[in-house]
Structure formats: C-alpha cells, structure tokens
PDB file of N, CA and C in Angstrom:
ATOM      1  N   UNK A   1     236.101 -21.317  98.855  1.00  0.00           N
ATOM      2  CA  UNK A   1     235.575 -22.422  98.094  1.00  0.00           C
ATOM      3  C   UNK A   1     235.891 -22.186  96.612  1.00  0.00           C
ATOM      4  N   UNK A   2     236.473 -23.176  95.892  1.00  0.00           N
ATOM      5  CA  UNK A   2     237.177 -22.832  94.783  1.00  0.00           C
ATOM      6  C   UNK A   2     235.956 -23.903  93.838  1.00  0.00           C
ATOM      7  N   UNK A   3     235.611 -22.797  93.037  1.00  0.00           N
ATOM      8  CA  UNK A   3     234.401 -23.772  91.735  1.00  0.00           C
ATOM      9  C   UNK A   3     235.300 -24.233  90.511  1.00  0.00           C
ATOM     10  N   UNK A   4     234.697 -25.088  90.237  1.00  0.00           N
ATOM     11  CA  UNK A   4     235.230 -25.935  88.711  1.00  0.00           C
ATOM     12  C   UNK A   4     233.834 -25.454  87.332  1.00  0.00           C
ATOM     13  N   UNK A   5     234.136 -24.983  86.584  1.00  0.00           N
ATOM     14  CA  UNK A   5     232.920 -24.642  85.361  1.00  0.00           C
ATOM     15  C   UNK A   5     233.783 -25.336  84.450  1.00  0.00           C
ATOM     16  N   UNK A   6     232.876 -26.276  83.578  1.00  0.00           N
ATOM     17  CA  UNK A   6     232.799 -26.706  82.718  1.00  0.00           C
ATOM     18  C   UNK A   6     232.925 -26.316  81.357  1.00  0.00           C
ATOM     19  N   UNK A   7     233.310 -26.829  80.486  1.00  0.00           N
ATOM     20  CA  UNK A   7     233.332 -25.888  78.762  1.00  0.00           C
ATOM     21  C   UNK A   7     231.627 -25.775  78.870  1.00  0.00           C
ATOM     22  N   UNK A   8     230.906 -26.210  78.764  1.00  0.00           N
ATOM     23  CA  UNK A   8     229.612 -26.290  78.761  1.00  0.00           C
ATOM     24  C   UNK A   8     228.759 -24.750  79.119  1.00  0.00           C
ATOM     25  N   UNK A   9     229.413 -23.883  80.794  1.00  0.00           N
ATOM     26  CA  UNK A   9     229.050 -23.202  81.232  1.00  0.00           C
ATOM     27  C   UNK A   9     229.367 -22.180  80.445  1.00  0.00           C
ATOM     28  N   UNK A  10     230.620 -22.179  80.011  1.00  0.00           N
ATOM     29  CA  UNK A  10     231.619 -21.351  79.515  1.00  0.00           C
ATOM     30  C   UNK A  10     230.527 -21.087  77.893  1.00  0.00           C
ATOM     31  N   UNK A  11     230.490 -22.064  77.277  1.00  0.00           N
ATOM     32  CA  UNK A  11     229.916 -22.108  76.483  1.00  0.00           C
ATOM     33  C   UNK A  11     228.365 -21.077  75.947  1.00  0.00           C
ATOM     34  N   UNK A  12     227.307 -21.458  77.099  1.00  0.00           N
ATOM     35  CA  UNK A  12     226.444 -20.970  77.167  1.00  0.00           C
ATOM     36  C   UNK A  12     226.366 -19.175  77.811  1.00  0.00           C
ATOM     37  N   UNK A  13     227.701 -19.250  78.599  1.00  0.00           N
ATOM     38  CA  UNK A  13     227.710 -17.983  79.100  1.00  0.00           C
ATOM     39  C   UNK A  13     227.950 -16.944  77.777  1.00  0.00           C
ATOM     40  N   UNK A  14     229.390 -17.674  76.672  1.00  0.00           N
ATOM     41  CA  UNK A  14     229.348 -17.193  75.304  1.00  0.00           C
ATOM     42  C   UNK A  14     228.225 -16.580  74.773  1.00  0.00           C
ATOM     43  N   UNK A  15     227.006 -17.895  74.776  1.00  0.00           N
ATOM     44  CA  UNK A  15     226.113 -17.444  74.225  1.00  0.00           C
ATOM     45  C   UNK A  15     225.217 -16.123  74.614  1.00  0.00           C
ATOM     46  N   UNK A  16     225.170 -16.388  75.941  1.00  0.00           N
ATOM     47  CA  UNK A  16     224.266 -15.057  76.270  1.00  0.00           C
ATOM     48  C   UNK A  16     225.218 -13.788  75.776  1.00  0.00           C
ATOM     49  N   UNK A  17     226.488 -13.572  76.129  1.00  0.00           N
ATOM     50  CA  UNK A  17     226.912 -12.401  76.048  1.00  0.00           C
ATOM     51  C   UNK A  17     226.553 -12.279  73.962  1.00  0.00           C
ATOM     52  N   UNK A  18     226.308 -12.992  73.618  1.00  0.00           N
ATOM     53  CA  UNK A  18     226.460 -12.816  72.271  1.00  0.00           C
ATOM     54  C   UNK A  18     225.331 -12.237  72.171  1.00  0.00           C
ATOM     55  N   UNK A  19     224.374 -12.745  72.464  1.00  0.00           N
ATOM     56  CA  UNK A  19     222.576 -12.491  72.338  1.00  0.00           C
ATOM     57  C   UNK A  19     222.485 -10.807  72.903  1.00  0.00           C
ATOM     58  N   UNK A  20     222.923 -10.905  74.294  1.00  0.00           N
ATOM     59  CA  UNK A  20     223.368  -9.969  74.575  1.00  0.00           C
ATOM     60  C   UNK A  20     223.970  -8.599  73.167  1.00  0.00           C
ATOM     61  N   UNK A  21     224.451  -8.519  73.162  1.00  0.00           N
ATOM     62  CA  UNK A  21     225.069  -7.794  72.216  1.00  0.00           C
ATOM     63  C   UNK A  21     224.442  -7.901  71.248  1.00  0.00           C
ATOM     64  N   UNK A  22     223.765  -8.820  70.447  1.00  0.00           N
ATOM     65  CA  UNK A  22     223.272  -8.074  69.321  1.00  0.00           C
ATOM     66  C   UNK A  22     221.642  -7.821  69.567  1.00  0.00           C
ATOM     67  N   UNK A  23     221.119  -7.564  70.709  1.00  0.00           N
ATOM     68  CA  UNK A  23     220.137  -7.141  70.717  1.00  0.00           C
ATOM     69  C   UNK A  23     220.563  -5.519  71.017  1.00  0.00           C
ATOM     70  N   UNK A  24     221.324  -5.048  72.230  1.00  0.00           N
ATOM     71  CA  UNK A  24     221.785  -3.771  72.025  1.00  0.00           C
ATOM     72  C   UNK A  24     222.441  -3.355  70.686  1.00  0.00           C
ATOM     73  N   UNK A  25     222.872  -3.973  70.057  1.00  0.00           N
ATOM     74  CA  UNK A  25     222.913  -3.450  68.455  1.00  0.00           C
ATOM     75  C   UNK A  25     221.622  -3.176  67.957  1.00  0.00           C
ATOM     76  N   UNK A  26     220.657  -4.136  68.099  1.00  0.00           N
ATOM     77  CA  UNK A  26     219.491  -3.910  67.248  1.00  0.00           C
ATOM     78  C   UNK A  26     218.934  -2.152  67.863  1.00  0.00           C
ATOM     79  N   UNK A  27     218.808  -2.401  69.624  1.00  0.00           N
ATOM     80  CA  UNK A  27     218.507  -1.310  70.047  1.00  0.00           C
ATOM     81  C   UNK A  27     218.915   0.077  69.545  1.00  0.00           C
ATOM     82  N   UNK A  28     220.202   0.235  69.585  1.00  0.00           N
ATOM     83  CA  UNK A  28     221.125   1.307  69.219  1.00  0.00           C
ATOM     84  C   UNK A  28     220.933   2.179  67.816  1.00  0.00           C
ATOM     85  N   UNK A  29     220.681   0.776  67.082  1.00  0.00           N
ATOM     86  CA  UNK A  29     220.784   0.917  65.627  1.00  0.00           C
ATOM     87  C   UNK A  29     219.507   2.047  65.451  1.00  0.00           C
ATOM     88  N   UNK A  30     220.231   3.226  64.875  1.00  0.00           N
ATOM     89  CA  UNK A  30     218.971   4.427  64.065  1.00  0.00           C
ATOM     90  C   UNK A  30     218.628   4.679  63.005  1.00  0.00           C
ATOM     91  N   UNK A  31     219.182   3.380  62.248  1.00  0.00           N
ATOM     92  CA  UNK A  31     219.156   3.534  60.543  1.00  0.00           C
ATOM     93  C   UNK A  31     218.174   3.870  59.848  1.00  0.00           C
ATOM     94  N   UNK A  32     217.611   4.827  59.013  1.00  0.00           N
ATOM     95  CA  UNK A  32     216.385   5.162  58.521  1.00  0.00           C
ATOM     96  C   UNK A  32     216.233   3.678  57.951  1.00  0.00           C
ATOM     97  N   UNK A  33     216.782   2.726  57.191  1.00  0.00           N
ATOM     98  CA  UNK A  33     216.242   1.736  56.673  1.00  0.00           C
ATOM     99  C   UNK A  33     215.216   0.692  58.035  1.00  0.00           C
ATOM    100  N   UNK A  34     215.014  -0.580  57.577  1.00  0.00           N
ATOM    101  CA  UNK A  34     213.967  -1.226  58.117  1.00  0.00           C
ATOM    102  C   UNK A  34     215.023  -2.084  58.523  1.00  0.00           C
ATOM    103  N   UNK A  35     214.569  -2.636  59.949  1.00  0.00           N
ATOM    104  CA  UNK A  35     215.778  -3.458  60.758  1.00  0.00           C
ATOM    105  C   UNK A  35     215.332  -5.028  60.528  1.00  0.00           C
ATOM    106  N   UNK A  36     215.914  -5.757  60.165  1.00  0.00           N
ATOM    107  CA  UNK A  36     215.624  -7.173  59.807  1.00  0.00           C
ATOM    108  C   UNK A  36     216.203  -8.077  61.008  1.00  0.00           C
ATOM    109  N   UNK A  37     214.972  -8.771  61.732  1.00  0.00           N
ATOM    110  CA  UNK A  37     214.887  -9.779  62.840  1.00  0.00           C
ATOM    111  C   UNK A  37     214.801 -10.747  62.447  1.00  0.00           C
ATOM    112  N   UNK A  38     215.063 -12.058  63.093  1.00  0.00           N
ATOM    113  CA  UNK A  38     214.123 -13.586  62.759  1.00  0.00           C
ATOM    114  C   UNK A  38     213.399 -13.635  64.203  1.00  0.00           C
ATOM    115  N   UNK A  39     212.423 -14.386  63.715  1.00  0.00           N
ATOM    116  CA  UNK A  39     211.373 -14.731  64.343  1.00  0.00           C
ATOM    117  C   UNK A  39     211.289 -15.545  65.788  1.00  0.00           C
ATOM    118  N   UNK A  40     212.492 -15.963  66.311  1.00  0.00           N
ATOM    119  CA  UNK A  40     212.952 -16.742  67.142  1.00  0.00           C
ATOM    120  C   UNK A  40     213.408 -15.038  68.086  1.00  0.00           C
ATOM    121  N   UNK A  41     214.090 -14.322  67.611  1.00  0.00           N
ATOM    122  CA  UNK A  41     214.779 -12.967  68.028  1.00  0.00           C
ATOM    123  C   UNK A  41     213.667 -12.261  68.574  1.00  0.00           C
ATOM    124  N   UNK A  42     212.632 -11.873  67.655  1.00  0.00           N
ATOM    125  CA  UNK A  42     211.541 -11.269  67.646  1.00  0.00           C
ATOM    126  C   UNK A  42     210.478 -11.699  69.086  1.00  0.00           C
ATOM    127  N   UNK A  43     210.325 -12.468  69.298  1.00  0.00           N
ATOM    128  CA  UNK A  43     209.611 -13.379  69.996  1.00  0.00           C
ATOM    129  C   UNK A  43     210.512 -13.185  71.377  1.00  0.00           C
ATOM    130  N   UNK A  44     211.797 -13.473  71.521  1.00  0.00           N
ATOM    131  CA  UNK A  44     212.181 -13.783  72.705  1.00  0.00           C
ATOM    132  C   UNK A  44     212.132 -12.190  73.231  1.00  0.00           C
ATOM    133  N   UNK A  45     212.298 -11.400  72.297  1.00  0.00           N
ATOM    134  CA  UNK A  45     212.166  -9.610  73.062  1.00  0.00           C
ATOM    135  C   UNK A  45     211.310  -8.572  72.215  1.00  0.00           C
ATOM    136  N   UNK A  46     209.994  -9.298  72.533  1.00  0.00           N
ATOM    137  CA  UNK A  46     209.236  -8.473  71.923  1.00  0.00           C
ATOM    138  C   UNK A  46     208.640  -7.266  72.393  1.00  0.00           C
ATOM    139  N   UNK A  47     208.640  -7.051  73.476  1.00  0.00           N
ATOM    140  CA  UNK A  47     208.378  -5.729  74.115  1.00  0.00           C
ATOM    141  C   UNK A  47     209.429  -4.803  73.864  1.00  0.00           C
ATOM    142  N   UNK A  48     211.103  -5.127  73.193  1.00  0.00           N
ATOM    143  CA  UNK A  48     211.662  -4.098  73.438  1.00  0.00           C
ATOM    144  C   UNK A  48     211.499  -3.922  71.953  1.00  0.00           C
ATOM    145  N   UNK A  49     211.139  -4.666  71.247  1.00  0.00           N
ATOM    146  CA  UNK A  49     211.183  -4.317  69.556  1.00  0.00           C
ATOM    147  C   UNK A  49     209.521  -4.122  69.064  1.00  0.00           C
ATOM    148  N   UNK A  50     208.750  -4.124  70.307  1.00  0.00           N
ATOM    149  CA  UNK A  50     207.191  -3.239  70.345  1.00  0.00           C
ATOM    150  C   UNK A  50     207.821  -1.844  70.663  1.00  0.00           C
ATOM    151  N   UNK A  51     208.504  -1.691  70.994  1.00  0.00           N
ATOM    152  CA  UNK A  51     209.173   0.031  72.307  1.00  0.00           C
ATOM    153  C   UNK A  51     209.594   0.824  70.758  1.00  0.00           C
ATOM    154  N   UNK A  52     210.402  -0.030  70.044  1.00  0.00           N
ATOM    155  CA  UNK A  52     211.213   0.619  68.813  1.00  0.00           C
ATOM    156  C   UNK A  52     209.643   1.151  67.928  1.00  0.00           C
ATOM    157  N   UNK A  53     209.130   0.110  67.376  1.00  0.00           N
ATOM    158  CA  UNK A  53     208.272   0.373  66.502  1.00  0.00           C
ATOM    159  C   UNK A  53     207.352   2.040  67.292  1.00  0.00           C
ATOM    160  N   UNK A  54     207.162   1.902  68.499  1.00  0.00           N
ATOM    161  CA  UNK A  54     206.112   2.886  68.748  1.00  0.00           C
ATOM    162  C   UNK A  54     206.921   4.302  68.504  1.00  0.00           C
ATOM    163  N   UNK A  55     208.293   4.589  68.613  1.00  0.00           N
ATOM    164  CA  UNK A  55     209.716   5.563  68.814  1.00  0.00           C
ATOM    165  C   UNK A  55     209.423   5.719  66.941  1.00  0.00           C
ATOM    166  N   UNK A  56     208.783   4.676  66.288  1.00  0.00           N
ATOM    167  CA  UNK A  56     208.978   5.423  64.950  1.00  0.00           C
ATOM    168  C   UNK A  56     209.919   4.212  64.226  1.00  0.00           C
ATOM    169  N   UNK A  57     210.241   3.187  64.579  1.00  0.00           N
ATOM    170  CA  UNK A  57     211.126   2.434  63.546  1.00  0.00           C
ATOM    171  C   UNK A  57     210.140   1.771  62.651  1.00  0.00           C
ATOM    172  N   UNK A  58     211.281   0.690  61.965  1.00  0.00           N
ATOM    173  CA  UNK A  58     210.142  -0.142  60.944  1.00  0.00           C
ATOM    174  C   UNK A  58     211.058  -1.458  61.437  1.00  0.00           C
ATOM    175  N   UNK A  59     210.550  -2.453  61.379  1.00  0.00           N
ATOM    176  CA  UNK A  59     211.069  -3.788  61.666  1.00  0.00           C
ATOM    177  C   UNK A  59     210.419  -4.572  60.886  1.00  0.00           C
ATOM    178  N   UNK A  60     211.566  -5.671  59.748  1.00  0.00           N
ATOM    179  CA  UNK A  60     210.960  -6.459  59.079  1.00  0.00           C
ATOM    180  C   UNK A  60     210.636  -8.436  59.683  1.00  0.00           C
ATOM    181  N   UNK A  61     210.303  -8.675  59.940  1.00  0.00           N
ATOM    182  CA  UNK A  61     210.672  -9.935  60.964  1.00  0.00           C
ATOM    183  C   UNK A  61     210.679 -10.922  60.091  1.00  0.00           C
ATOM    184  N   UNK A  62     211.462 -11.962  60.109  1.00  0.00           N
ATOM    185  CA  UNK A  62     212.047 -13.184  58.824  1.00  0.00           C
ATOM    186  C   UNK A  62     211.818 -14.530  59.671  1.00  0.00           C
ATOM    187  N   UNK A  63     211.908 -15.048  58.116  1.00  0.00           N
ATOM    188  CA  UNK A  63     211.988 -16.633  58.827  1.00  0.00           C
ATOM    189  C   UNK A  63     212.726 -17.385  57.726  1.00  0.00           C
ATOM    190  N   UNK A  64     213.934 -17.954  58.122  1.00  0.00           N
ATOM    191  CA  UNK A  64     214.256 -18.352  57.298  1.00  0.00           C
ATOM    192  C   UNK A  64     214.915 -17.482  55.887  1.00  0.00           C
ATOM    193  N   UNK A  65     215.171 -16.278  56.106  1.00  0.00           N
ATOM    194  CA  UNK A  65     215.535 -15.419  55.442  1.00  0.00           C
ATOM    195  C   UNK A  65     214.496 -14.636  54.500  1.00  0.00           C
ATOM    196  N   UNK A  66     213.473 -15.045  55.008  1.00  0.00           N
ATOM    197  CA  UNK A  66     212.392 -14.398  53.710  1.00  0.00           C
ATOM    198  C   UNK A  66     211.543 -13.499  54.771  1.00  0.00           C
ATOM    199  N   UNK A  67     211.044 -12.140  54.541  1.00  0.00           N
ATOM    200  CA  UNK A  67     210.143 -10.976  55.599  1.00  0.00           C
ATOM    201  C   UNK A  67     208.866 -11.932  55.602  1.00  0.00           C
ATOM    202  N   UNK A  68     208.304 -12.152  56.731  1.00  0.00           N
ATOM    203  CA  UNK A  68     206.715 -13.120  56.937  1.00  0.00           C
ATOM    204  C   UNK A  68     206.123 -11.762  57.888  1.00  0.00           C
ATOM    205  N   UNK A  69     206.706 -10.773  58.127  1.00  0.00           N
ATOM    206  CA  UNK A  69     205.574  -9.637  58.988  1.00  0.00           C
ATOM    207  C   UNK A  69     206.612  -8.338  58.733  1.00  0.00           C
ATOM    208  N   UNK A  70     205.823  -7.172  58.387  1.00  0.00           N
ATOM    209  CA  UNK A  70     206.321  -6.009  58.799  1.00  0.00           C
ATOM    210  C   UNK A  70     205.925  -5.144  59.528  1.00  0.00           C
ATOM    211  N   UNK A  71     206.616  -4.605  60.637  1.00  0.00           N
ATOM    212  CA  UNK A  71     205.701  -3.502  61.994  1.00  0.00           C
ATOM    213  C   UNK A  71     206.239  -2.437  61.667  1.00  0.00           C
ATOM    214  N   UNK A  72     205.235  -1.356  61.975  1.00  0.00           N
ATOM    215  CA  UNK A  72     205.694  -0.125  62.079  1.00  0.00           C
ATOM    216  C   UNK A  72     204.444   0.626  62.470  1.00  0.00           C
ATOM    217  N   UNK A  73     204.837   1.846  62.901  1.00  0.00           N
ATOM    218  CA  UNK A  73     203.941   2.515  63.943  1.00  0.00           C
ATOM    219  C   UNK A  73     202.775   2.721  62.849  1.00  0.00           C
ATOM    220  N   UNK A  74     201.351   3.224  63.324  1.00  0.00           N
ATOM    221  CA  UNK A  74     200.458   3.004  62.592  1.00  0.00           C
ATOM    222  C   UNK A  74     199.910   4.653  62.017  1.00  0.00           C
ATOM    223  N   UNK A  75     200.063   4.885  60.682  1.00  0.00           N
ATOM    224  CA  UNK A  75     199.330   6.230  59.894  1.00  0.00           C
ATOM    225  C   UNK A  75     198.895   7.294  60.875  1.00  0.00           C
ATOM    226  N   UNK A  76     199.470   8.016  60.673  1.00  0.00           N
ATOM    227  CA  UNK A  76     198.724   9.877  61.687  1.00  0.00           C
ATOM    228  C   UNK A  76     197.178   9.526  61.324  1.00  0.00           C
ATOM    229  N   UNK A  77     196.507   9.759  62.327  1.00  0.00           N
ATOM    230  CA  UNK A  77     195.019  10.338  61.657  1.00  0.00           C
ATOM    231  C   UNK A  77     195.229  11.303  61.302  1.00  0.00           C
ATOM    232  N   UNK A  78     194.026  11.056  60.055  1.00  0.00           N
ATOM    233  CA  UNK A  78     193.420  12.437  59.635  1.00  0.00           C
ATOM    234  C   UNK A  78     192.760  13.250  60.179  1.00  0.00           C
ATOM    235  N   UNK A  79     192.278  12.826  60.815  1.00  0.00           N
ATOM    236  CA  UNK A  79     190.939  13.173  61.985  1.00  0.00           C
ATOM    237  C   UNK A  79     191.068  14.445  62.899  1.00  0.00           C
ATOM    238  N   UNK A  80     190.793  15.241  62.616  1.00  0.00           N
ATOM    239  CA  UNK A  80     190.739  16.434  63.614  1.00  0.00           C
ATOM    240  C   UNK A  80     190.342  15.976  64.919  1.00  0.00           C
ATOM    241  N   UNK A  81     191.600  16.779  66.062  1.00  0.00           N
ATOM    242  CA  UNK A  81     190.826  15.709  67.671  1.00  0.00           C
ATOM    243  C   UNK A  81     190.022  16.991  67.846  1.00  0.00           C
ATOM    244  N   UNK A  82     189.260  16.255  68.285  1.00  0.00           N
ATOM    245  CA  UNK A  82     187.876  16.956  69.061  1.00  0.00           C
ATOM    246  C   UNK A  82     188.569  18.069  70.325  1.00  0.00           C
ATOM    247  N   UNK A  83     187.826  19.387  70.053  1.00  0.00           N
ATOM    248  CA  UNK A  83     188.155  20.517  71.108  1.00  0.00           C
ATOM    249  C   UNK A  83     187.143  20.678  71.952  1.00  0.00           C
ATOM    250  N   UNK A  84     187.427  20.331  72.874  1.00  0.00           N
ATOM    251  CA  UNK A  84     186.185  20.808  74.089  1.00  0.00           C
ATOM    252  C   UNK A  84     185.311  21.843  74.404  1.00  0.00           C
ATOM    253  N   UNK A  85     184.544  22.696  73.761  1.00  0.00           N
ATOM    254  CA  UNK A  85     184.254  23.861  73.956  1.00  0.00           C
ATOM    255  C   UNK A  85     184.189  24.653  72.767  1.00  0.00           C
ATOM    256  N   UNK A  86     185.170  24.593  71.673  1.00  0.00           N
ATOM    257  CA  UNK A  86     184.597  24.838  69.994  1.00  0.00           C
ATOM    258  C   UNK A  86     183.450  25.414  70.510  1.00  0.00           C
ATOM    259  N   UNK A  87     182.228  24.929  70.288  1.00  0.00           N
ATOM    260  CA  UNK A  87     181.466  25.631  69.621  1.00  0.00           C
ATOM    261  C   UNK A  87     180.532  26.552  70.798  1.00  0.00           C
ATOM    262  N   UNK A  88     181.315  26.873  71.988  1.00  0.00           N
ATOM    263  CA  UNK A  88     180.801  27.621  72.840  1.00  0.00           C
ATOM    264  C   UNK A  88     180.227  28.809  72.880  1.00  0.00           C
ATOM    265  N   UNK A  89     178.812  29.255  72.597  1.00  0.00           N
ATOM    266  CA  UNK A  89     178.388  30.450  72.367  1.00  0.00           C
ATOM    267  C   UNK A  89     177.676  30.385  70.839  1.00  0.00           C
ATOM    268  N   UNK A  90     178.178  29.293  69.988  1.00  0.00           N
ATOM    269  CA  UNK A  90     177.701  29.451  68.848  1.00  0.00           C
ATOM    270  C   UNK A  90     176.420  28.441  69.034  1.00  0.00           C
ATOM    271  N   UNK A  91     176.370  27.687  70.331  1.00  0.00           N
ATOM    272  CA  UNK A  91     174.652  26.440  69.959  1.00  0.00           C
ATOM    273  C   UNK A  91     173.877  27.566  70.751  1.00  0.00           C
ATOM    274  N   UNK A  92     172.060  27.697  69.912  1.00  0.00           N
ATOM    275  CA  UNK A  92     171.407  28.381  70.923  1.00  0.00           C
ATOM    276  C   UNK A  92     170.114  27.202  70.757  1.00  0.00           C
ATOM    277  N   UNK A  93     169.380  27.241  71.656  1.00  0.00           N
ATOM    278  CA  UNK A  93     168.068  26.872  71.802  1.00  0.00           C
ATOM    279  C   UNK A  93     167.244  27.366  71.739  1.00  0.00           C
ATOM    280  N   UNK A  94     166.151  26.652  71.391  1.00  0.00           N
ATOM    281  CA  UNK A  94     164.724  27.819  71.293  1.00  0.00           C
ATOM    282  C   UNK A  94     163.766  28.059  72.852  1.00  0.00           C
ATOM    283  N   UNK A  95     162.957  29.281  72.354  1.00  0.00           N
ATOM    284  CA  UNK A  95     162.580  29.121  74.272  1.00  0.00           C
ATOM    285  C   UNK A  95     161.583  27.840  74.163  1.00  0.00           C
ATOM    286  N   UNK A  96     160.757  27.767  72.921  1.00  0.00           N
ATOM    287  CA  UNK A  96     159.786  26.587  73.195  1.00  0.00           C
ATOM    288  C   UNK A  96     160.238  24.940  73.234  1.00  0.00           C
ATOM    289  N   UNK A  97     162.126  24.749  72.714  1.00  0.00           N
ATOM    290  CA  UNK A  97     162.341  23.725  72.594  1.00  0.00           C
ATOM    291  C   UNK A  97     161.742  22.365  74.019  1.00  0.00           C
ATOM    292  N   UNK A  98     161.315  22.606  74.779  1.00  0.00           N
ATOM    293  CA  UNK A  98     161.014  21.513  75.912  1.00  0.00           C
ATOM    294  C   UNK A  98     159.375  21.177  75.749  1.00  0.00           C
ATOM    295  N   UNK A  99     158.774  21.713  74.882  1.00  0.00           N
ATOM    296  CA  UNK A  99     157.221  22.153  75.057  1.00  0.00           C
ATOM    297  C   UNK A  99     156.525  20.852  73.883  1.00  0.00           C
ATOM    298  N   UNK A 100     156.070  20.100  74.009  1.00  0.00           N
ATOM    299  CA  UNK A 100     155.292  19.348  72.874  1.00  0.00           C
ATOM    300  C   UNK A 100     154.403  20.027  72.068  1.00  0.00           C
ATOM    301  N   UNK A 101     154.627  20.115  70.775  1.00  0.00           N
ATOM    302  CA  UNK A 101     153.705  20.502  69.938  1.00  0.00           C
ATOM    303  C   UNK A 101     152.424  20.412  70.041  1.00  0.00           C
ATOM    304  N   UNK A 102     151.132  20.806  69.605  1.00  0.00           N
ATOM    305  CA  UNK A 102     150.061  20.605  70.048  1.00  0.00           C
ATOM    306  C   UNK A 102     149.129  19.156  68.848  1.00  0.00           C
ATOM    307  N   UNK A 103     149.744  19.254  67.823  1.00  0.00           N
ATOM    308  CA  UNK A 103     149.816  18.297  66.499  1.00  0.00           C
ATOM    309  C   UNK A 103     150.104  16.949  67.136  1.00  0.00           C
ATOM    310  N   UNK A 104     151.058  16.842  67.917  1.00  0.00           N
ATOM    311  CA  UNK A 104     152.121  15.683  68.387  1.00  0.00           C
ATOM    312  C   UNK A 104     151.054  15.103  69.433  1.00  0.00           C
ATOM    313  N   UNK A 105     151.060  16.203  70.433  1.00  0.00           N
ATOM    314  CA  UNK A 105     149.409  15.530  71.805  1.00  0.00           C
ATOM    315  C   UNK A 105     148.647  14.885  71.309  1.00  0.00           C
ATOM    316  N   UNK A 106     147.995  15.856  70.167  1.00  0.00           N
ATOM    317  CA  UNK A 106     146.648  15.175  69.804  1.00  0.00           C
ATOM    318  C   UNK A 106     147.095  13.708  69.398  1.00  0.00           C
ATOM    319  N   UNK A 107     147.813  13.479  68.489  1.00  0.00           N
ATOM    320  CA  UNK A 107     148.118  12.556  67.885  1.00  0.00           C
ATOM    321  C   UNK A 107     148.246  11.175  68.771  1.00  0.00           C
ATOM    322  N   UNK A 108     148.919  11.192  70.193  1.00  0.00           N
ATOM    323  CA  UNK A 108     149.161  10.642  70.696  1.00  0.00           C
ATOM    324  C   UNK A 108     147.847  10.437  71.574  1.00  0.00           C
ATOM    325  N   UNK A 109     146.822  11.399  72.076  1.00  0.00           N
ATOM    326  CA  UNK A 109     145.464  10.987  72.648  1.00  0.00           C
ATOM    327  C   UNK A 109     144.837  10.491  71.684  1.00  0.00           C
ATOM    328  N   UNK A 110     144.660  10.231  70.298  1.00  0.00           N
ATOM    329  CA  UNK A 110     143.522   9.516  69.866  1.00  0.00           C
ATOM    330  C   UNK A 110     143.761   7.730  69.984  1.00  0.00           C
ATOM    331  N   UNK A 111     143.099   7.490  69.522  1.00  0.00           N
ATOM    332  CA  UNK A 111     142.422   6.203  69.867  1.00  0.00           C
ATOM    333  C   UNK A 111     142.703   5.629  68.830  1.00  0.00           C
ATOM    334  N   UNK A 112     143.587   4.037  68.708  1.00  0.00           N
ATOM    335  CA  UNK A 112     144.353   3.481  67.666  1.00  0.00           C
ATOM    336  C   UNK A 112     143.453   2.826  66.720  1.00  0.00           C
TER     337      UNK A 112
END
C-alpha cells in the first residue's frame, strides 16, 4: 500500500523534529550561565526543566523577550539536621520526677 503525505505532514513533522532538538539542546546545555526559555517552551516541558532546576541549573523563563520568572533550586539550610540519639546518656531524670508535689495536691483539694 503506497501512502501519499502532503506538504502539510511534511511540514509539521519539520516542526516536531525542530522542537525536538532544541529541547535536547536545552537539556544538554551545562553552561554555568542561566538558560533562557519562553513561556510557551516552559509550559509544554515542564517536568523536564523542573528535573534541570533540582540537578542545580538556573532557568530564566521569558515572554516576549523580557525574564517574567526565575527558577532555581532553593538555598542549603542552615539548619543542622537533627541526629537521632545526640544526646544519649547526657538526659537524666530525677527519681521523684513522676510524684506530685505535696504544695500542688493541696492546692488542687481545696475548695474554689
């Protein structure tokens, strides 16, 4: 069976391979600078230019030639992470800690 394609097909097939290609450019690309998208780009593959930002890039996203958002992975904490067990041996309790004071009883039996 012999097919007939149209300029039309031909056309659009152009297009993908084009799209094609410059998104693996964008991918590829390791430039310490900030990678400049438009917003139409951004949108149609945003999970793979969420993937970049988390790897450490910066992406400026445009519209119309002017930056309207910039991503990039978000500040190290400062924050010391919490160690499980730190302070093992250093908490002690008292022997009377479970015991109610005798100040505290009374206080609580009298009459309001």
């Amino acid at each position: 069976m012999h097919r007939k394609f149209s300029t039309s097909s031909f056309c659009v097939h152009d297009m993908m391979t084009q799209k094609e290609e410059t998104m693996s450019q964008h991918l590829s690309d390791n430039a310490p600078s900030p990678q400049k998208i438009g917003v139409r780009e951004f949108r149609g593959n945003l999970t793979a230019y969420l993937r970049q930002v988390r790897q450490g890039r910066t992406i400026l996203v445009t519209s119309h030639d002017q930056v309207v958002a910039e991503l990039r992975p978000p500040a190290p904490s400062y924050r010391p992470r919490r160690q499980p067990g730190a302070l093992r041996g250093r908490i002690r309790m008292s022997e009377d800690f479970d015991q109610t004071p005798l100040d505290v009883l009374e206080s609580m039996e009298r009459d309001l």
